[in-house]
N, C-alpha and C. Protein backbone atom coordinates (compact mmCIF):
# COMPACT_ATOMS: atom_id res chain seq x y z
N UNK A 1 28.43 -2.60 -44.57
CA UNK A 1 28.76 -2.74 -43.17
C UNK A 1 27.95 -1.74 -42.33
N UNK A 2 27.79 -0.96 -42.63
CA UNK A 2 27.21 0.47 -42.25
C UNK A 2 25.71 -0.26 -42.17
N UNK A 3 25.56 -0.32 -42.87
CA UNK A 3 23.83 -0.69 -42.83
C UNK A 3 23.28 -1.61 -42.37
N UNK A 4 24.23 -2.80 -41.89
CA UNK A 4 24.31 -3.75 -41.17
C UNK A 4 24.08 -3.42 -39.30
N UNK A 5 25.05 -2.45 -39.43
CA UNK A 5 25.00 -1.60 -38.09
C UNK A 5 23.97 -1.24 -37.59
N UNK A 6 23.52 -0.15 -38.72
CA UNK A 6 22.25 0.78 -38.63
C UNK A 6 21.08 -0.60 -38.17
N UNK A 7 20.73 -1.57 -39.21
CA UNK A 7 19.73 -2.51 -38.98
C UNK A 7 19.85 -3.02 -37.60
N UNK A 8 20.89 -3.04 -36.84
CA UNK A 8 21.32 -4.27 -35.44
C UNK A 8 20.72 -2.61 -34.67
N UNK A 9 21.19 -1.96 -34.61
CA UNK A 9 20.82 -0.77 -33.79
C UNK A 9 19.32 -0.79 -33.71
N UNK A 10 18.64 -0.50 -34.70
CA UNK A 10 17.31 -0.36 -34.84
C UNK A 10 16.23 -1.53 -34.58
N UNK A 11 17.06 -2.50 -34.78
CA UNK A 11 16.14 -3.79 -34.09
C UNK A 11 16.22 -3.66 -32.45
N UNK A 12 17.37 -3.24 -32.23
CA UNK A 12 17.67 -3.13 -30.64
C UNK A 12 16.96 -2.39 -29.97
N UNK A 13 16.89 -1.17 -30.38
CA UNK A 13 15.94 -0.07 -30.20
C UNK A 13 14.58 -0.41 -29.77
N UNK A 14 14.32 -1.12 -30.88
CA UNK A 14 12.84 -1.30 -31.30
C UNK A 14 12.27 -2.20 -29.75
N UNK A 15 13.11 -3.33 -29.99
CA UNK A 15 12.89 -4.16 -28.94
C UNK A 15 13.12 -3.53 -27.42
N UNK A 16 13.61 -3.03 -27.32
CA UNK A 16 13.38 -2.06 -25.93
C UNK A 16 12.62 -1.16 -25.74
N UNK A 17 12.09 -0.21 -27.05
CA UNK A 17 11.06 0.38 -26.59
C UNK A 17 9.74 -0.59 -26.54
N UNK A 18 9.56 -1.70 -27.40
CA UNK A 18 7.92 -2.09 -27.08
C UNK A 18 8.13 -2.73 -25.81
N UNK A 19 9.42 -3.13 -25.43
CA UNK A 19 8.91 -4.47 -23.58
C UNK A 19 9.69 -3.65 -22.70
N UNK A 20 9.76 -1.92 -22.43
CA UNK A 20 10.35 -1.44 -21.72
C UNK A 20 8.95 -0.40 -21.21
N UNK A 21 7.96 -0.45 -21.85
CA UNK A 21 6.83 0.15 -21.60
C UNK A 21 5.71 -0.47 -21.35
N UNK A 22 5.10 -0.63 -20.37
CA UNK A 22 3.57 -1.14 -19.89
C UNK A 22 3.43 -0.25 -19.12
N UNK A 23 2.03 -0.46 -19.26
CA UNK A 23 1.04 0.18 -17.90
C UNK A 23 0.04 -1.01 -16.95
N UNK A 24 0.62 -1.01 -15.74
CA UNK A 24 0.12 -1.55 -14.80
C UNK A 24 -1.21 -1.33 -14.30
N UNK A 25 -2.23 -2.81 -14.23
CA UNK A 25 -3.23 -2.12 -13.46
C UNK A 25 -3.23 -2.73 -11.89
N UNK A 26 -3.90 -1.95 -11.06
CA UNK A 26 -3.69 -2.28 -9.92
C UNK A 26 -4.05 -3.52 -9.57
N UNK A 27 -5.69 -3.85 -10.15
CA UNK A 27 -6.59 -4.75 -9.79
C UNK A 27 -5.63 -6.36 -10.42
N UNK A 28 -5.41 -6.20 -11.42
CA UNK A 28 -4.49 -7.10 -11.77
C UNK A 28 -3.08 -7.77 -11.01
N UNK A 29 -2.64 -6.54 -10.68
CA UNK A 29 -1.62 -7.04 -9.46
C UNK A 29 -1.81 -7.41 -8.45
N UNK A 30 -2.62 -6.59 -7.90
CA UNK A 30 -3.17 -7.23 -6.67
C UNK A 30 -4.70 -6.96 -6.36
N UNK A 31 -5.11 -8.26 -6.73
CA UNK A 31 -6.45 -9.24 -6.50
C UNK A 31 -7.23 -8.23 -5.27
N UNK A 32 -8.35 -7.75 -5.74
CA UNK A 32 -9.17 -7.53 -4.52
C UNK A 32 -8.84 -6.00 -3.87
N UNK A 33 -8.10 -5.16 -4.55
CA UNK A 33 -7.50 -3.89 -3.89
C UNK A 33 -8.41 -2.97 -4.49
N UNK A 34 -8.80 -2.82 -5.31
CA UNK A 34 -9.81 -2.13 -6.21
C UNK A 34 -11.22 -1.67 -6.13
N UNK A 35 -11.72 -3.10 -5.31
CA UNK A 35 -13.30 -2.88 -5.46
C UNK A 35 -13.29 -2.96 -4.05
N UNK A 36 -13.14 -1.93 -3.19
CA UNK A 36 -13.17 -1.25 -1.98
C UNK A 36 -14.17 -0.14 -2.02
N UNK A 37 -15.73 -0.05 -1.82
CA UNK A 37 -15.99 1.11 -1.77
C UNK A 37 -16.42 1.55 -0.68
N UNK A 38 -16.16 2.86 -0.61
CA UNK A 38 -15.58 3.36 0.88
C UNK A 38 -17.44 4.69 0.66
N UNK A 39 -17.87 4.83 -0.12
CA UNK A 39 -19.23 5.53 0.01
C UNK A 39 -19.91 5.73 0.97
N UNK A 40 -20.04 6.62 1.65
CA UNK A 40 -20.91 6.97 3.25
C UNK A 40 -20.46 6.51 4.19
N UNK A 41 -18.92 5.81 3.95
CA UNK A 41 -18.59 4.81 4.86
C UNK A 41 -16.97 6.39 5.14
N UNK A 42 -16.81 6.52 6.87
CA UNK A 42 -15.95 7.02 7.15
C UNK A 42 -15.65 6.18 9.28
N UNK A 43 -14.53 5.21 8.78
CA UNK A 43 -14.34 4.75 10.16
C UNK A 43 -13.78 5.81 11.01
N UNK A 44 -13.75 5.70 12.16
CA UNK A 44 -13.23 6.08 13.31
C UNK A 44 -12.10 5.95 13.58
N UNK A 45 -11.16 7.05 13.96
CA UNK A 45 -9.89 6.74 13.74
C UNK A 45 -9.58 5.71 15.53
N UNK A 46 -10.50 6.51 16.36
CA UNK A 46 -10.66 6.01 17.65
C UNK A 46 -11.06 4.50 18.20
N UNK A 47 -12.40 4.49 17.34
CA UNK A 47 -13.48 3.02 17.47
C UNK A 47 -12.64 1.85 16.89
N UNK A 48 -12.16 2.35 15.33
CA UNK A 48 -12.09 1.35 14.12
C UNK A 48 -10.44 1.37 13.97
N UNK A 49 -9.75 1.78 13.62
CA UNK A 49 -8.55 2.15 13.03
C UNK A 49 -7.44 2.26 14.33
N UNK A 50 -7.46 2.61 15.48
CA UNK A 50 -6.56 2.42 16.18
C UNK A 50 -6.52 0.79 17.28
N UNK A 51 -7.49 1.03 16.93
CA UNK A 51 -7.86 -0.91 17.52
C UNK A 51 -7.08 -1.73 16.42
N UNK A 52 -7.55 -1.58 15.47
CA UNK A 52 -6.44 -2.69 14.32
C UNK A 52 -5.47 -2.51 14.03
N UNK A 53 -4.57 -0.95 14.60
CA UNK A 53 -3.74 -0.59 14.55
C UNK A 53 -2.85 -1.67 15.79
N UNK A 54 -3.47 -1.39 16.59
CA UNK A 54 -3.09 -2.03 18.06
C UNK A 54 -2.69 -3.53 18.22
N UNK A 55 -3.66 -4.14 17.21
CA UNK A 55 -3.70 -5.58 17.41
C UNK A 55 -2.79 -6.52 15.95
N UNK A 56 -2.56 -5.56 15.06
CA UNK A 56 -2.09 -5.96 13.83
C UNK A 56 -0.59 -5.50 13.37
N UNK A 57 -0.44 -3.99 14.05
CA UNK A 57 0.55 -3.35 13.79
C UNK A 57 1.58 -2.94 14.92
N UNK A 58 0.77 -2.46 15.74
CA UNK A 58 2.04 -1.62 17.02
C UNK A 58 2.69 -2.66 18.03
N UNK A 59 2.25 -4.02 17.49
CA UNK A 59 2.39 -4.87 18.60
C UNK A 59 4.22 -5.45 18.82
N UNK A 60 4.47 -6.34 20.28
CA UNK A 60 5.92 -6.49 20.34
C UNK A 60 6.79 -6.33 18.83
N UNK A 61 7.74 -6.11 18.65
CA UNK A 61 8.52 -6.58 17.80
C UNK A 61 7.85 -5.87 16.46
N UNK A 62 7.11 -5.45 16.51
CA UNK A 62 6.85 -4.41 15.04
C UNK A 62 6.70 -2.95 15.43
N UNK A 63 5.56 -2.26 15.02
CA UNK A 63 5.56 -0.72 15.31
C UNK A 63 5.03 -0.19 15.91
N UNK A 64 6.20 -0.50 17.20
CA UNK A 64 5.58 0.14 18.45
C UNK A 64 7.05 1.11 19.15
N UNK A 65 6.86 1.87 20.15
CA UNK A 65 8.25 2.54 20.11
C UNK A 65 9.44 2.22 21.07
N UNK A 66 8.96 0.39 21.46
CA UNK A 66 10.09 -0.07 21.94
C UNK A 66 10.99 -1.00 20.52
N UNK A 67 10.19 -1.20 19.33
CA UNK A 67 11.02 -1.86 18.30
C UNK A 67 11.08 -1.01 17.28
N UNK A 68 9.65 -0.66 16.99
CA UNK A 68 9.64 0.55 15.65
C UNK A 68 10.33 0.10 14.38
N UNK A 69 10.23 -1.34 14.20
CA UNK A 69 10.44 -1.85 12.66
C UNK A 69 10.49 -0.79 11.76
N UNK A 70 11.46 -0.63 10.81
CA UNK A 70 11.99 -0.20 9.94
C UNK A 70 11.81 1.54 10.25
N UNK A 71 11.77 1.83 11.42
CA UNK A 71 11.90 3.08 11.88
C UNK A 71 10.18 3.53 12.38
N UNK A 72 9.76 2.82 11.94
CA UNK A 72 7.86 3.54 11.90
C UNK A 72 7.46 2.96 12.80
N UNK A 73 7.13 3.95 13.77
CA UNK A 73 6.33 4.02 15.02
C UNK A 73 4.94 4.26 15.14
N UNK A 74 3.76 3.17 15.10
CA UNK A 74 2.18 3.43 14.80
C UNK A 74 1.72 3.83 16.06
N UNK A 75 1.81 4.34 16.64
CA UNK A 75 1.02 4.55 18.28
C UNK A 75 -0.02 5.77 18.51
N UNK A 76 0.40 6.66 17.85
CA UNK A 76 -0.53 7.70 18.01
C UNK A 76 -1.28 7.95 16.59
N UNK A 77 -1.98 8.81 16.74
CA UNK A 77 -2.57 9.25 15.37
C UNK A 77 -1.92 10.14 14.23
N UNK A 78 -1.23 11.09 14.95
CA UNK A 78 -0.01 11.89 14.44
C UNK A 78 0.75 11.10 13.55
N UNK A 79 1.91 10.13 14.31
CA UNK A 79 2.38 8.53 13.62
C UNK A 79 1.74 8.24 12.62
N UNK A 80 0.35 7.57 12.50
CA UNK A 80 -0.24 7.01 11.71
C UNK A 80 -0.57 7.98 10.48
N UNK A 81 -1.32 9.08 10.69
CA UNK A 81 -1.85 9.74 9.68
C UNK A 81 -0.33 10.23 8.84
N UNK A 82 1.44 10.56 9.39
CA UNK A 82 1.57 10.99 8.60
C UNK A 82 2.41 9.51 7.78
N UNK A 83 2.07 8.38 7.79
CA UNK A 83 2.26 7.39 7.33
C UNK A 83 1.12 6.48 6.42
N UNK A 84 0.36 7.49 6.25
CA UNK A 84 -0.95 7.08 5.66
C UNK A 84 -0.70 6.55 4.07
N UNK A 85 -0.61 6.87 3.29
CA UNK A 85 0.59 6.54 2.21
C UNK A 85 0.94 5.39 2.40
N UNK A 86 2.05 5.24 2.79
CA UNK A 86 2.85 3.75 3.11
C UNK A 86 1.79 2.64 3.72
N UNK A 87 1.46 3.13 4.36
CA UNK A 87 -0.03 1.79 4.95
C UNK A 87 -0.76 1.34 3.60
N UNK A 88 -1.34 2.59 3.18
CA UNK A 88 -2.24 2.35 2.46
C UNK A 88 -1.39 1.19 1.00
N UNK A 89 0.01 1.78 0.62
CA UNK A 89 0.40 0.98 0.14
C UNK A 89 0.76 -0.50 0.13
N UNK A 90 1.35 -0.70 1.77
CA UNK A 90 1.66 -1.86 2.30
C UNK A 90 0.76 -2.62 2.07
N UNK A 91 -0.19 -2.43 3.06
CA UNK A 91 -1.33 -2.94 3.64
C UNK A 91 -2.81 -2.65 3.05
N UNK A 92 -3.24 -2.06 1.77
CA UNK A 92 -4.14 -2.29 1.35
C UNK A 92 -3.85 -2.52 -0.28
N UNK A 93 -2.67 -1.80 -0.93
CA UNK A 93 -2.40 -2.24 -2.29
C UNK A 93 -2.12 -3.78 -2.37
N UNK A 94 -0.57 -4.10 -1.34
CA UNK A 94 0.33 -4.77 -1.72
C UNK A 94 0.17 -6.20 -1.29
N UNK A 95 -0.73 -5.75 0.15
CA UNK A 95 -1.06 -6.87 1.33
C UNK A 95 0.03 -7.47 1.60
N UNK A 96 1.09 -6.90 1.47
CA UNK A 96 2.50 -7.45 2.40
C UNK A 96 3.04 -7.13 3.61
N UNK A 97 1.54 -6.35 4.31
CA UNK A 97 1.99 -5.89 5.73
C UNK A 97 0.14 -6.37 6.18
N UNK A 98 0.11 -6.58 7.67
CA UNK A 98 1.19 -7.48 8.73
C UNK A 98 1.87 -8.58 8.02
N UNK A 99 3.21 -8.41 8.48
CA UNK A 99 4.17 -9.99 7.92
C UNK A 99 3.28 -11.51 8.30
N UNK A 100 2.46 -11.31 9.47
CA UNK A 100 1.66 -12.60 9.76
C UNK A 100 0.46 -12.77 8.37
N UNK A 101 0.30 -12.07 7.52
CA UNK A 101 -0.68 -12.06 6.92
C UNK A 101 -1.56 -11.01 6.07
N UNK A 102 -2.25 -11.13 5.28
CA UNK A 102 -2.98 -9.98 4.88
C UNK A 102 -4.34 -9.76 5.65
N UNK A 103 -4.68 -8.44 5.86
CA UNK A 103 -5.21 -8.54 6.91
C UNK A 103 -7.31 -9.13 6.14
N UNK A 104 -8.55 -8.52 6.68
CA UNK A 104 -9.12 -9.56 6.42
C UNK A 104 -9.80 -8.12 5.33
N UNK A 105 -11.05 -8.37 4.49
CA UNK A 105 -11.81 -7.86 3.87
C UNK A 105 -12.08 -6.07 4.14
N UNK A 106 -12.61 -6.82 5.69
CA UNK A 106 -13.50 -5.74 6.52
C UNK A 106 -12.11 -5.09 7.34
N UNK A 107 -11.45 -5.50 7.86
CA UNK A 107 -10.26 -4.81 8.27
C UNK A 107 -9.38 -3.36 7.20
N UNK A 108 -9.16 -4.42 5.60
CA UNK A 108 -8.85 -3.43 5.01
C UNK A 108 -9.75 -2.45 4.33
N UNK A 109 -11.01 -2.30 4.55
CA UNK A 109 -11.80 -1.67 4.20
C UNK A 109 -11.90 -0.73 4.87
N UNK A 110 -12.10 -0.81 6.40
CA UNK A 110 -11.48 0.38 7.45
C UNK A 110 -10.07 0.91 7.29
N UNK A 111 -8.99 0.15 7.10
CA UNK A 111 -8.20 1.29 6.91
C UNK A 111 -8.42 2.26 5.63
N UNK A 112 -8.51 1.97 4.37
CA UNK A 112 -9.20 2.31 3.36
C UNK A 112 -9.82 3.59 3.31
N UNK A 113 -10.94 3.01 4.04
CA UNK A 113 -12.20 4.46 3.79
C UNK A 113 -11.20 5.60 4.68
N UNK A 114 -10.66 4.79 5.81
CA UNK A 114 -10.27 5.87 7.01
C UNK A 114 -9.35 6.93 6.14
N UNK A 115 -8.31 6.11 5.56
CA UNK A 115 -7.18 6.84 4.46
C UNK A 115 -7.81 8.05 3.46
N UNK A 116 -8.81 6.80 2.48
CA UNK A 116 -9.59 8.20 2.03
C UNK A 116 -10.17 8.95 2.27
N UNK A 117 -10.73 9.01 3.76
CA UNK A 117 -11.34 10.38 3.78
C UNK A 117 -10.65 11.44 4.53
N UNK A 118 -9.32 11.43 4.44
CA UNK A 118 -8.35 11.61 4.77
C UNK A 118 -7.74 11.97 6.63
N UNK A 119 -7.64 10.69 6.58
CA UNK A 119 -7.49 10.24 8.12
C UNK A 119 -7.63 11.23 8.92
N UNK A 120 -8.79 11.12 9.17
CA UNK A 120 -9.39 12.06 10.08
C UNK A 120 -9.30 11.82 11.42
N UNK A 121 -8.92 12.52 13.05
CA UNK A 121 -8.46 12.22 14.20
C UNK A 121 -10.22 12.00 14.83
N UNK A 122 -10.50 11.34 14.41
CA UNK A 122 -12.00 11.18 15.11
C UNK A 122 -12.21 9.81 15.96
């Protein structure tokens, strides 16, 4: 009986440790997040990044600081940079932000480089 036990335990075990462990790759999850290279390339937080901010993000009814969806207010640079993180996750890992869509190639490539070179107020 005992050993019966022991065997049901250890199969149980077993089976939870091999399908309770993976390692995720990004590129795999999400298509196209990966091969971003941001090399000599540093947008403007002014020119590039607050314009698509403007037209994609802060607009009625999302994050702006008459609605401020889910609390996050994009309007200034302050706002943005200390939300840099979460964008970068949303909106360049996950592409589940703007809700209208993912945004385009060249769009997330500017936020991107802007993020990595660590959102600089320029």
């Amino acid at each position: 009986m005992l050993n019966k036990k022991t065997s049901f335990i250890a199969a149980a075990l077993s089976i939870l440790f091999v399908t309770g462990c993976y390692y995720d790759k990004e590129e795999l999850l999400y298509p196209g997040s990966g091969n971003i290279n941001c090399s000599g390339v540093v947008p403007s937080y002014t020119a590039d990044v607050r314009p698509l901010l403007q037209t994609k993000c802060n607009t009625s009814g999302c994050h702006n600081a008459a609605s401020g969806a889910g609390s996050v207010v994009l309007e200034t640079h302050t706002q943005v940079a200390s939300k840099k993180a979460r964008i970068n996750q949303r909106c360049v890992i996950e592409k589940t932000m703007p809700p209208t869509g993912p945004l385009t190639p060249s769009e997330l490539k500017t936020l991107k480089c802007w993020i990595d070179a660590g959102a600089p107020n320029n």
